[in-house]
PDB file of N, CA and C in Angstrom:
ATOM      1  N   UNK A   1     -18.489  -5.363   9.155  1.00  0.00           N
ATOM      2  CA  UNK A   1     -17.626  -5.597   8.012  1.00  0.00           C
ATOM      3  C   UNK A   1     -16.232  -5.948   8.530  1.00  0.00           C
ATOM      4  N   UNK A   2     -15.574  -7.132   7.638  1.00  0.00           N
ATOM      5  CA  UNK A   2     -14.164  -7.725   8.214  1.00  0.00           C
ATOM      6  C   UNK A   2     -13.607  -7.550   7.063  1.00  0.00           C
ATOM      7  N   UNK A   3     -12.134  -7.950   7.278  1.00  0.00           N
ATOM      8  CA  UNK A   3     -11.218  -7.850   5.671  1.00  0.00           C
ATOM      9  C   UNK A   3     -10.004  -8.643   6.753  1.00  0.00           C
ATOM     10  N   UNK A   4      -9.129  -9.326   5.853  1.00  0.00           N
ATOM     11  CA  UNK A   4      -8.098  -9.651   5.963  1.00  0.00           C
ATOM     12  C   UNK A   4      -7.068  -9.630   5.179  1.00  0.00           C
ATOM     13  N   UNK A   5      -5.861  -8.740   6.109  1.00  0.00           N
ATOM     14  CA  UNK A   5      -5.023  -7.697   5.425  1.00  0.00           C
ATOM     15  C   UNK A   5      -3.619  -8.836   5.233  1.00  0.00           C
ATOM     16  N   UNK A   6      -2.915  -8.523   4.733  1.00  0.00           N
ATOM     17  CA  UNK A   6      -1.292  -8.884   4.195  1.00  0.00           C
ATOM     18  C   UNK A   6      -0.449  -7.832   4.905  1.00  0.00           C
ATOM     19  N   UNK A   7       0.197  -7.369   6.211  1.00  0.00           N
ATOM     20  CA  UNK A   7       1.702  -7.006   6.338  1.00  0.00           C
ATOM     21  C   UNK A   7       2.607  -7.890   6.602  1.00  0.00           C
ATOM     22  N   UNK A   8       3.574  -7.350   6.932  1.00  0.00           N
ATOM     23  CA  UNK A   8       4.912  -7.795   7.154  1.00  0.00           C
ATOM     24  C   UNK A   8       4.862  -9.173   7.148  1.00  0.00           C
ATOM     25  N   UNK A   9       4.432  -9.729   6.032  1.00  0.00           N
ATOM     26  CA  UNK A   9       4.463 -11.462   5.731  1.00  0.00           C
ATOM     27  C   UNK A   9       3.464 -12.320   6.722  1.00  0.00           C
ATOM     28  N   UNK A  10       2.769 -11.078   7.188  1.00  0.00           N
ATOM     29  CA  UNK A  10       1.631 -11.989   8.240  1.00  0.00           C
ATOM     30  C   UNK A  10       0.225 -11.805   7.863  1.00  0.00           C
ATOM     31  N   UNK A  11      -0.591 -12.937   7.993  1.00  0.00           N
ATOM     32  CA  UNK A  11      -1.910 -12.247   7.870  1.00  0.00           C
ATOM     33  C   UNK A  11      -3.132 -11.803   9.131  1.00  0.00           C
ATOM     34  N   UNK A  12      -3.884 -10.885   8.894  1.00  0.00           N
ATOM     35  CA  UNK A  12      -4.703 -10.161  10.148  1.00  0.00           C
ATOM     36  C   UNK A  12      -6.236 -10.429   9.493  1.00  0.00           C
ATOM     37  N   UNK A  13      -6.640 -10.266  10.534  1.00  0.00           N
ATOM     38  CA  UNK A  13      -8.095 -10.123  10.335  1.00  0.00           C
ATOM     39  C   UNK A  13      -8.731  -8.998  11.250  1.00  0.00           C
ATOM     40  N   UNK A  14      -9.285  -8.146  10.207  1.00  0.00           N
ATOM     41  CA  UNK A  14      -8.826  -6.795  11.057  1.00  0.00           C
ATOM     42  C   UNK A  14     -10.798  -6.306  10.724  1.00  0.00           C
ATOM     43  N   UNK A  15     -11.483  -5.852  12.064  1.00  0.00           N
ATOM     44  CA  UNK A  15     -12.773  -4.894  11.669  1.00  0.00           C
ATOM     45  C   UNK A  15     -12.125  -3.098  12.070  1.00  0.00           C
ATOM     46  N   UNK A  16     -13.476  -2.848  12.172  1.00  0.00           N
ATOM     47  CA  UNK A  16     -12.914  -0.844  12.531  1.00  0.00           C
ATOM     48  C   UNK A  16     -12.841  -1.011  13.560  1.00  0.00           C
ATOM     49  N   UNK A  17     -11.893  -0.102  14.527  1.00  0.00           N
ATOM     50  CA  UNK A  17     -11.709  -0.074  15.583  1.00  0.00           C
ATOM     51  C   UNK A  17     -11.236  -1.198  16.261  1.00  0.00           C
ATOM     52  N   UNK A  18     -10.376  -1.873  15.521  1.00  0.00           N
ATOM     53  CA  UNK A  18      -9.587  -2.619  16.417  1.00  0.00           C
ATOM     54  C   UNK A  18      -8.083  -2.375  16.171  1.00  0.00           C
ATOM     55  N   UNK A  19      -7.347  -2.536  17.432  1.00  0.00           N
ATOM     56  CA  UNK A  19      -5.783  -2.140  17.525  1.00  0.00           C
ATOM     57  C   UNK A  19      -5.384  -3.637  17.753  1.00  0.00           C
ATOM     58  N   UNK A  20      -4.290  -2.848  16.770  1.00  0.00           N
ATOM     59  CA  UNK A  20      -3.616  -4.508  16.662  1.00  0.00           C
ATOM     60  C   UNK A  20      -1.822  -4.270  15.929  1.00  0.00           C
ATOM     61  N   UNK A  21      -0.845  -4.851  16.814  1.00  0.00           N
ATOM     62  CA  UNK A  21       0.126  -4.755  16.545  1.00  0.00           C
ATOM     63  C   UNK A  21       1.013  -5.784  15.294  1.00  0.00           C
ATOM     64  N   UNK A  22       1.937  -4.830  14.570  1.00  0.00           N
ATOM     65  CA  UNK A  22       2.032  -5.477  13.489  1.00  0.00           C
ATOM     66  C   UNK A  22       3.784  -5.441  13.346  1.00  0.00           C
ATOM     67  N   UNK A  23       4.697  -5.952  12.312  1.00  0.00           N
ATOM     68  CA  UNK A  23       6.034  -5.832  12.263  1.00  0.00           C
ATOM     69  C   UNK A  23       6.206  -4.351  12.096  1.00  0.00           C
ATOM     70  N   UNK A  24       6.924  -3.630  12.060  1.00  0.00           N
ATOM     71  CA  UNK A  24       7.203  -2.655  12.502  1.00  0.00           C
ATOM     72  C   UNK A  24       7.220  -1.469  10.653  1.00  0.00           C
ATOM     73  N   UNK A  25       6.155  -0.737  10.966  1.00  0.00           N
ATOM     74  CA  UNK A  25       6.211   0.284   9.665  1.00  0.00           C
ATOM     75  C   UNK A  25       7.487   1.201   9.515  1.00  0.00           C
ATOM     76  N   UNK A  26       7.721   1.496   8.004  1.00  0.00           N
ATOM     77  CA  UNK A  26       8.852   2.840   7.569  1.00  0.00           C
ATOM     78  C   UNK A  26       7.993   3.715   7.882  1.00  0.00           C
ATOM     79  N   UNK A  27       7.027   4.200   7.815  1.00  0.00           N
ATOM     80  CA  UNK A  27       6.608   5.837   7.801  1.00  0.00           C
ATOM     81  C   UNK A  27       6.556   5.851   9.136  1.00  0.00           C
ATOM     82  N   UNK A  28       6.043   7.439   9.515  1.00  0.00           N
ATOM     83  CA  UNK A  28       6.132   7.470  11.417  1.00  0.00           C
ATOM     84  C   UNK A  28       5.130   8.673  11.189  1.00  0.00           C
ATOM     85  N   UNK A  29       4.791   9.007  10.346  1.00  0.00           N
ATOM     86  CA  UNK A  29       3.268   9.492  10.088  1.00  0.00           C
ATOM     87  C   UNK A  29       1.826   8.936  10.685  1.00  0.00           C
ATOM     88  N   UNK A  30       0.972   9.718  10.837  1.00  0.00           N
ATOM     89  CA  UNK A  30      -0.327   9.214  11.608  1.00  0.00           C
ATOM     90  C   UNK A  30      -1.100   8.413  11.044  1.00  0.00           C
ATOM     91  N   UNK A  31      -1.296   8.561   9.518  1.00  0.00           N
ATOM     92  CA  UNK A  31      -1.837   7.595   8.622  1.00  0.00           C
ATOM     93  C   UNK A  31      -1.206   6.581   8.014  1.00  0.00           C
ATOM     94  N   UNK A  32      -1.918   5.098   7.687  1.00  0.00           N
ATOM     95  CA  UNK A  32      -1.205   4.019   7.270  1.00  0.00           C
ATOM     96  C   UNK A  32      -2.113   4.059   6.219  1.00  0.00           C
ATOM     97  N   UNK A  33      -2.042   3.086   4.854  1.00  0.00           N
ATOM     98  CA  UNK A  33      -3.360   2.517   4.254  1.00  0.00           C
ATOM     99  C   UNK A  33      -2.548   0.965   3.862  1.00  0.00           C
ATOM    100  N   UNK A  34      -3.351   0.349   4.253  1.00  0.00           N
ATOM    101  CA  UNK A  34      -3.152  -1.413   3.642  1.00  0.00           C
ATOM    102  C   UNK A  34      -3.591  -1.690   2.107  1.00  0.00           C
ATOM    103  N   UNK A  35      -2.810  -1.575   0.913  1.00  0.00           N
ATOM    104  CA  UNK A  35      -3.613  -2.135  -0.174  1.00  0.00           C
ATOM    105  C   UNK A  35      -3.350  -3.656   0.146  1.00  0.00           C
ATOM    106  N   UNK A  36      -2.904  -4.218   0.293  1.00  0.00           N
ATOM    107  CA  UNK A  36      -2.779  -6.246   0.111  1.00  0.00           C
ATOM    108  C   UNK A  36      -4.048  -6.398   0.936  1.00  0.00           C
ATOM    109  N   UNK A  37      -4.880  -6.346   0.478  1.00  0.00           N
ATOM    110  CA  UNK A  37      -6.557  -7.087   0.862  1.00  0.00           C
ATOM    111  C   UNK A  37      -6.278  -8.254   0.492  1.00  0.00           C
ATOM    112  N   UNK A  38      -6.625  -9.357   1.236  1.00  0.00           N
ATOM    113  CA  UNK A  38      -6.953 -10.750   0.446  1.00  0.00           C
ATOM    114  C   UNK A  38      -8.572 -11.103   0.465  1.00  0.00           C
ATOM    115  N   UNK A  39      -9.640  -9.910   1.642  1.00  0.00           N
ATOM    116  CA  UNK A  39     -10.659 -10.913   1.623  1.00  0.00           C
ATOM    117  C   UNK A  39     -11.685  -9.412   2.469  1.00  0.00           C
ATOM    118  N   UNK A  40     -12.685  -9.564   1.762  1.00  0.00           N
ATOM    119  CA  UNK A  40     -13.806  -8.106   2.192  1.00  0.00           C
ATOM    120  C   UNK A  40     -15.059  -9.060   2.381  1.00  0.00           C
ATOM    121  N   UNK A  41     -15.399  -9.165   3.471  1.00  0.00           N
ATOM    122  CA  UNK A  41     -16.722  -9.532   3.757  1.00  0.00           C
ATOM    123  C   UNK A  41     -16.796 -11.284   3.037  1.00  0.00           C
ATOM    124  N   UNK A  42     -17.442 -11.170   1.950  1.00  0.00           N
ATOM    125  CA  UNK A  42     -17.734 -12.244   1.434  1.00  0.00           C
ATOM    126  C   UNK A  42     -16.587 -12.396  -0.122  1.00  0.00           C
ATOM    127  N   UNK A  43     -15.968 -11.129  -0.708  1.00  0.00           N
ATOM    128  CA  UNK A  43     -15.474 -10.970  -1.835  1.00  0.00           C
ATOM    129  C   UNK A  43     -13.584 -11.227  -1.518  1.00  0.00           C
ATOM    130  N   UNK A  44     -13.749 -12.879  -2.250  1.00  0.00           N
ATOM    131  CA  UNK A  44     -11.913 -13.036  -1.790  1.00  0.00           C
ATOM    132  C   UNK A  44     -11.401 -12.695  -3.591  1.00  0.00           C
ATOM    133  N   UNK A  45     -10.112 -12.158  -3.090  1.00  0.00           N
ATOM    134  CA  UNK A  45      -9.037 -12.054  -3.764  1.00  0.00           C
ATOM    135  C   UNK A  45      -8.666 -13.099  -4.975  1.00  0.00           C
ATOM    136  N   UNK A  46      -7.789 -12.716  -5.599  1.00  0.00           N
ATOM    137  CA  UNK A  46      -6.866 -14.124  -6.475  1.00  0.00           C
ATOM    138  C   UNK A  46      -5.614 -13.279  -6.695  1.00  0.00           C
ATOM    139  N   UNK A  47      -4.667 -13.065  -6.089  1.00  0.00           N
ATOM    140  CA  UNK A  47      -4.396 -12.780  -4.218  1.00  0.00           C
ATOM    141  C   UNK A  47      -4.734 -11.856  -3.559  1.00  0.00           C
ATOM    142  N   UNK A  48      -5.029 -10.556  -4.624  1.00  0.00           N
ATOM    143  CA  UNK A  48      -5.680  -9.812  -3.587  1.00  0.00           C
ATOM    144  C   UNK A  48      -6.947  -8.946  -4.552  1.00  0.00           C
ATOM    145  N   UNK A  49      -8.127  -8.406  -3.448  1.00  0.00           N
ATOM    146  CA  UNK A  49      -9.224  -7.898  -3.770  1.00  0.00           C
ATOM    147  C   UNK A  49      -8.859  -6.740  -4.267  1.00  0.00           C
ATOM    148  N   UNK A  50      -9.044  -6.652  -5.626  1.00  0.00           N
ATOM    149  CA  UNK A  50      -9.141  -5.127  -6.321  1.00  0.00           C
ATOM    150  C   UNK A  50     -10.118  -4.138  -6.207  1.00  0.00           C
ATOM    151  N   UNK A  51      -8.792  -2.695  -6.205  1.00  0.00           N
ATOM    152  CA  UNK A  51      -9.659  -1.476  -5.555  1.00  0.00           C
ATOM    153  C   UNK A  51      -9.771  -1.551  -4.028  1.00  0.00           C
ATOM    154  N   UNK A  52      -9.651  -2.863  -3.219  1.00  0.00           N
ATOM    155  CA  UNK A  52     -10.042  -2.811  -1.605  1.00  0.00           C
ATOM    156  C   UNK A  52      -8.710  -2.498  -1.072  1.00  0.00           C
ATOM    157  N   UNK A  53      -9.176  -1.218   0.324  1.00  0.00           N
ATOM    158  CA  UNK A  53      -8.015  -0.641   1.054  1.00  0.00           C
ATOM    159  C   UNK A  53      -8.518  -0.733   2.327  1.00  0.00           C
ATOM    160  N   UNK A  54      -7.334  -0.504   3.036  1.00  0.00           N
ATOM    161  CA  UNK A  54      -7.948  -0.545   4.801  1.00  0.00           C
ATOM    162  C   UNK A  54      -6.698   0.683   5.471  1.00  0.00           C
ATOM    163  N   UNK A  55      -7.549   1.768   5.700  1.00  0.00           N
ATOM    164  CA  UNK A  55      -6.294   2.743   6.333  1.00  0.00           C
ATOM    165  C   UNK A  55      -6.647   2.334   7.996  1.00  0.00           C
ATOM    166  N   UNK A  56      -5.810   2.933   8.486  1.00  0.00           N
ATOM    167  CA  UNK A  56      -5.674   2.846   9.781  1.00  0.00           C
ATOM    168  C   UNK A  56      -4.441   4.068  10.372  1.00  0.00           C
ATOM    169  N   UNK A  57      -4.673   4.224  11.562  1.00  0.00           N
ATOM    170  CA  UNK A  57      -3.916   5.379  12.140  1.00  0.00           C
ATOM    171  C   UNK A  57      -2.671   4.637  12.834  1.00  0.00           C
ATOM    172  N   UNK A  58      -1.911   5.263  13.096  1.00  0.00           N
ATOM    173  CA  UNK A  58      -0.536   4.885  13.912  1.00  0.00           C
ATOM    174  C   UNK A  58      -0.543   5.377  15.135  1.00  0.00           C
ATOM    175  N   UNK A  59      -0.615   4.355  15.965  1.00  0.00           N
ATOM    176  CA  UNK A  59      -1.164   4.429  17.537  1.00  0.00           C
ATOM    177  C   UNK A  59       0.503   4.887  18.403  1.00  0.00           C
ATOM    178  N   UNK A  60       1.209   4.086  18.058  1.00  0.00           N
ATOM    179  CA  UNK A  60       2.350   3.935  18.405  1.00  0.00           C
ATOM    180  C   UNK A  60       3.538   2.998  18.076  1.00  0.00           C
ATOM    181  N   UNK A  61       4.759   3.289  18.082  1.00  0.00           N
ATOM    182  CA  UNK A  61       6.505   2.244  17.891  1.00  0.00           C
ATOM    183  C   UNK A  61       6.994   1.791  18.808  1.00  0.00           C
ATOM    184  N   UNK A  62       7.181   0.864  19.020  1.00  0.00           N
ATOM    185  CA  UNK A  62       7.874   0.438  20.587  1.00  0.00           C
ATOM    186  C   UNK A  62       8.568  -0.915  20.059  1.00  0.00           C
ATOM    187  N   UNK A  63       9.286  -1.428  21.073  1.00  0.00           N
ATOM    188  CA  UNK A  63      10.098  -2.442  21.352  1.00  0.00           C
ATOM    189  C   UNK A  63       9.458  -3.569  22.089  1.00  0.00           C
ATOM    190  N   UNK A  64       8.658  -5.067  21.894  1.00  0.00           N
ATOM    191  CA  UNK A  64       8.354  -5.743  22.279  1.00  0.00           C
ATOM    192  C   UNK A  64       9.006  -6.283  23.361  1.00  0.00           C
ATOM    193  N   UNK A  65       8.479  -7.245  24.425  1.00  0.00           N
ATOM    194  CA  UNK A  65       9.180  -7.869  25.272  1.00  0.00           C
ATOM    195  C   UNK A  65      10.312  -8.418  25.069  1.00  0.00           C
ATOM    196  N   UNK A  66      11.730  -8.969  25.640  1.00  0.00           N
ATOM    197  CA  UNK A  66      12.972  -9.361  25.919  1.00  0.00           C
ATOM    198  C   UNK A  66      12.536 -10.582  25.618  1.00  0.00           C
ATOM    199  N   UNK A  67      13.016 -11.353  24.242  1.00  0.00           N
ATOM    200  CA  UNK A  67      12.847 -12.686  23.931  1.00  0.00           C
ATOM    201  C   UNK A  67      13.992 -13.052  24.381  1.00  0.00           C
ATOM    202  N   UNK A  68      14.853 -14.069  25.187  1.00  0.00           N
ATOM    203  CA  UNK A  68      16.211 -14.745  25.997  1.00  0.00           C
ATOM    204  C   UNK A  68      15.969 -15.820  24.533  1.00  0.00           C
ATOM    205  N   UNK A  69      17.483 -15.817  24.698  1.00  0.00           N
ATOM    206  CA  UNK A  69      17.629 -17.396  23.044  1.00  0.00           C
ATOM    207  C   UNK A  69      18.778 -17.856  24.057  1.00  0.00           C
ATOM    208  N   UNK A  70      18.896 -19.095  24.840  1.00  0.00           N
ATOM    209  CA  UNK A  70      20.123 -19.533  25.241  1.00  0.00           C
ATOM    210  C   UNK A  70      20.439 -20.887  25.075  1.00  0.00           C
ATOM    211  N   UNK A  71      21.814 -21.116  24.690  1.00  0.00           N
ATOM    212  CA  UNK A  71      22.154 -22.612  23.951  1.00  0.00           C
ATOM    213  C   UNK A  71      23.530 -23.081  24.342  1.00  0.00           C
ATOM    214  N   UNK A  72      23.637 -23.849  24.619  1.00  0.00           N
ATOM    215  CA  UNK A  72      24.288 -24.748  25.624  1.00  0.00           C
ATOM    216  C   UNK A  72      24.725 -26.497  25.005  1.00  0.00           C
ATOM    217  N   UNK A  73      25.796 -27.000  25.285  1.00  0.00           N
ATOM    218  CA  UNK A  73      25.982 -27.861  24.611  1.00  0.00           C
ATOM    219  C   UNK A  73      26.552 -28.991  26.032  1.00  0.00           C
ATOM    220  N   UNK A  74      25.390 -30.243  26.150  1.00  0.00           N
ATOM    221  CA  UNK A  74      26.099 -30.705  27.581  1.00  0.00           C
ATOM    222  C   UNK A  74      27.517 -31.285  27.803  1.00  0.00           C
ATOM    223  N   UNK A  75      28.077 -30.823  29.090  1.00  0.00           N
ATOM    224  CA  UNK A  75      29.696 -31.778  29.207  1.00  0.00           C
ATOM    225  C   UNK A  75      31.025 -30.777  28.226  1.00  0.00           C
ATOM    226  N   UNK A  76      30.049 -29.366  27.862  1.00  0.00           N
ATOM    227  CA  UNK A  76      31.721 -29.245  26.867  1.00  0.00           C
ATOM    228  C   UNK A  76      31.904 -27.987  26.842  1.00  0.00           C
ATOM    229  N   UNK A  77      30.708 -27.081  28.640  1.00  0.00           N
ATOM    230  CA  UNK A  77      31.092 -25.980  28.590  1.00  0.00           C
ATOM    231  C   UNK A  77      30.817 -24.965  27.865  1.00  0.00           C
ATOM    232  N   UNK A  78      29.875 -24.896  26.972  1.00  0.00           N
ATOM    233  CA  UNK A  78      29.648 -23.942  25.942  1.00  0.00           C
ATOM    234  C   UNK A  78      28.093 -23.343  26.437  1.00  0.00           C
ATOM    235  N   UNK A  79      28.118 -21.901  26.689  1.00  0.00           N
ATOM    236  CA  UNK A  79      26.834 -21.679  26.907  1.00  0.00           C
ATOM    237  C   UNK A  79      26.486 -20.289  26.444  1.00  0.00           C
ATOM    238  N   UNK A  80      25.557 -19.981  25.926  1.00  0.00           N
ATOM    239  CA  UNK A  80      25.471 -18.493  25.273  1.00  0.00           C
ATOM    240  C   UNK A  80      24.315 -18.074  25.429  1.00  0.00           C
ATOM    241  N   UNK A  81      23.862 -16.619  26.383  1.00  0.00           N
ATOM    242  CA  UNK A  81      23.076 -16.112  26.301  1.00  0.00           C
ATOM    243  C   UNK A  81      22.833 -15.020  25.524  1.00  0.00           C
ATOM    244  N   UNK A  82      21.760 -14.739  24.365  1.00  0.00           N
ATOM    245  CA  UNK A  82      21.132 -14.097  24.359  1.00  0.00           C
ATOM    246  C   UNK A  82      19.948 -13.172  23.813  1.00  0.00           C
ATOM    247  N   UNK A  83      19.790 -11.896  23.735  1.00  0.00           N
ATOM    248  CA  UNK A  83      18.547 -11.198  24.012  1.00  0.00           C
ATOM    249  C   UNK A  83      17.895 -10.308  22.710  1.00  0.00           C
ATOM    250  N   UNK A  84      16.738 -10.834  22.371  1.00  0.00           N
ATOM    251  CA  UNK A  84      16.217 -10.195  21.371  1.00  0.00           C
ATOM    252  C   UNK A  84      14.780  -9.355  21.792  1.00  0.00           C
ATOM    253  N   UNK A  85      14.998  -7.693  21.580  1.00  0.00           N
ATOM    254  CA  UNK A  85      13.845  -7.040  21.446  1.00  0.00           C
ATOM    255  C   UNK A  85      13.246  -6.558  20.272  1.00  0.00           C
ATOM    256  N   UNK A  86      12.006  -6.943  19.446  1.00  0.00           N
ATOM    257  CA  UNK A  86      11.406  -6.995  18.000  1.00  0.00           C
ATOM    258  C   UNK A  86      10.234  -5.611  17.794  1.00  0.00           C
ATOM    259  N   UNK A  87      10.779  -4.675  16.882  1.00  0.00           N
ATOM    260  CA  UNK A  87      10.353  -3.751  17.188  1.00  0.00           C
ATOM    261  C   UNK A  87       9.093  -3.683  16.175  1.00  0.00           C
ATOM    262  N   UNK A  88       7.708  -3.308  16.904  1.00  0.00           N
ATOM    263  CA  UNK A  88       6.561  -2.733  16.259  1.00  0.00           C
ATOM    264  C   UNK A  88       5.781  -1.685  16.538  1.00  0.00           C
ATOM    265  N   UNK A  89       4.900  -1.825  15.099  1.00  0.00           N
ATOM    266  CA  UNK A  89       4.060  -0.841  15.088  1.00  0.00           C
ATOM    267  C   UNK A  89       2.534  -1.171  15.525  1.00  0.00           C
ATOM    268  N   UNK A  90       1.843  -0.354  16.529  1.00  0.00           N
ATOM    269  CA  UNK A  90       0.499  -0.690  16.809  1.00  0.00           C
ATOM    270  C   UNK A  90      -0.805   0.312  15.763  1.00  0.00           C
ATOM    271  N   UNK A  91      -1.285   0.199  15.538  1.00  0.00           N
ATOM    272  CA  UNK A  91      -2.303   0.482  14.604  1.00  0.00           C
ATOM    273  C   UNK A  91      -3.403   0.562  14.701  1.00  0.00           C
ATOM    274  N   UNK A  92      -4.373   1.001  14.568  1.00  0.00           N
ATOM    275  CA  UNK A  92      -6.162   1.440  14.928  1.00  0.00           C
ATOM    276  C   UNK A  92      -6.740   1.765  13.895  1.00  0.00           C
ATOM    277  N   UNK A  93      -7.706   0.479  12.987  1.00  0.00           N
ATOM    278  CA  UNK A  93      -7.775   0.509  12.062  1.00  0.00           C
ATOM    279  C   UNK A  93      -9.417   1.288  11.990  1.00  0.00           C
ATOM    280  N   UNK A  94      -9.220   2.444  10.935  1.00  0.00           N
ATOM    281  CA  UNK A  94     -10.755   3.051  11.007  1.00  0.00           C
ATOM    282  C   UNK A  94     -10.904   3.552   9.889  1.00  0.00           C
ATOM    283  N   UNK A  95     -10.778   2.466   8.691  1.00  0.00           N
ATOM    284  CA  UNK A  95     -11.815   2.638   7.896  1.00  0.00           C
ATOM    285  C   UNK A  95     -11.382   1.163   6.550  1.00  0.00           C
ATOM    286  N   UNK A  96     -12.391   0.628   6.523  1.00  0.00           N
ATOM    287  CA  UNK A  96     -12.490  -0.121   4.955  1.00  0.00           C
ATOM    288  C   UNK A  96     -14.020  -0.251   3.962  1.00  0.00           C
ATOM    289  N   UNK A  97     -12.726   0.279   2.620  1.00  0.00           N
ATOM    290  CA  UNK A  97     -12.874   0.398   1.802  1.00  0.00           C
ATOM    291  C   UNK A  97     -12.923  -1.068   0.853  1.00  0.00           C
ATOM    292  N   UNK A  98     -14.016  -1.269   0.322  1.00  0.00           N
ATOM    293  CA  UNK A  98     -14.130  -2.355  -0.237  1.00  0.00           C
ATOM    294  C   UNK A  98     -14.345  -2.263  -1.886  1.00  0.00           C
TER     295      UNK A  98
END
C-alpha cells in the first residue's frame, strides 16, 4: 500500500517504513499524522482523499547541508558570499489509514 502525502508545499510518495525527510515540523513530539492525502492505492482525491491519514514517527531535526549562494558582478568589484543551512524534519512513516 502507497499514498501520496501534501507537506510543506511538497509532494511525497510515501509506503510503511520508509524515512524520508521533509521541511521542517512545529511539534517536537514523537508522533506526526498527515491528513492532506491526495492519493491511497488506487482512490485519488478532489484534492484530498476523505477520512485518509498517514501517521508517522519523528526520527529526528537537524540542519541540512551548507547551501553557498555567491554573486558577483564582472569588472565592478562586487562579490558576496553567502550561506544557507535549511532546517528539517526526518520521519518514519508506520501506518496508513485509508
Amino acid at each position: 500500500m502507497f499514498a501520496v502525502i501534501e507537506t510543506g508545499g511538497k509532494q511525497y510518495i510515501v509506503k510503511e517504513g520508509d524515512v524520508l525527510r521533509v521541511e521542517k515540523l512545529p511539534n517536537e513530539n514523537g508522533e506526526v499524522e498527515f491528513d492532506k492525502v491526495l492519493m491511497v492505492d488506487n482512490k485519488i482525491g478532489a484534492p484530498y482523499v476523505e477520512g485518509a491519514k498517514v501517521k508517522a514517527e519523528l526520527v529526528r531535526t537537524a540542519k541540512a547541508k551548507k547551501v553557498i549562494v555567491f554573486k558577483y558582478k564582472k569588472r565592478k568589484g562586487y562579490r558576496v558570499k553567502k550561506g544557507h543551512r535549511q532546517l528539517f524534519s526526518e520521519v518514519k512513516i508506520t501506518k496508513i489509514d485509508a
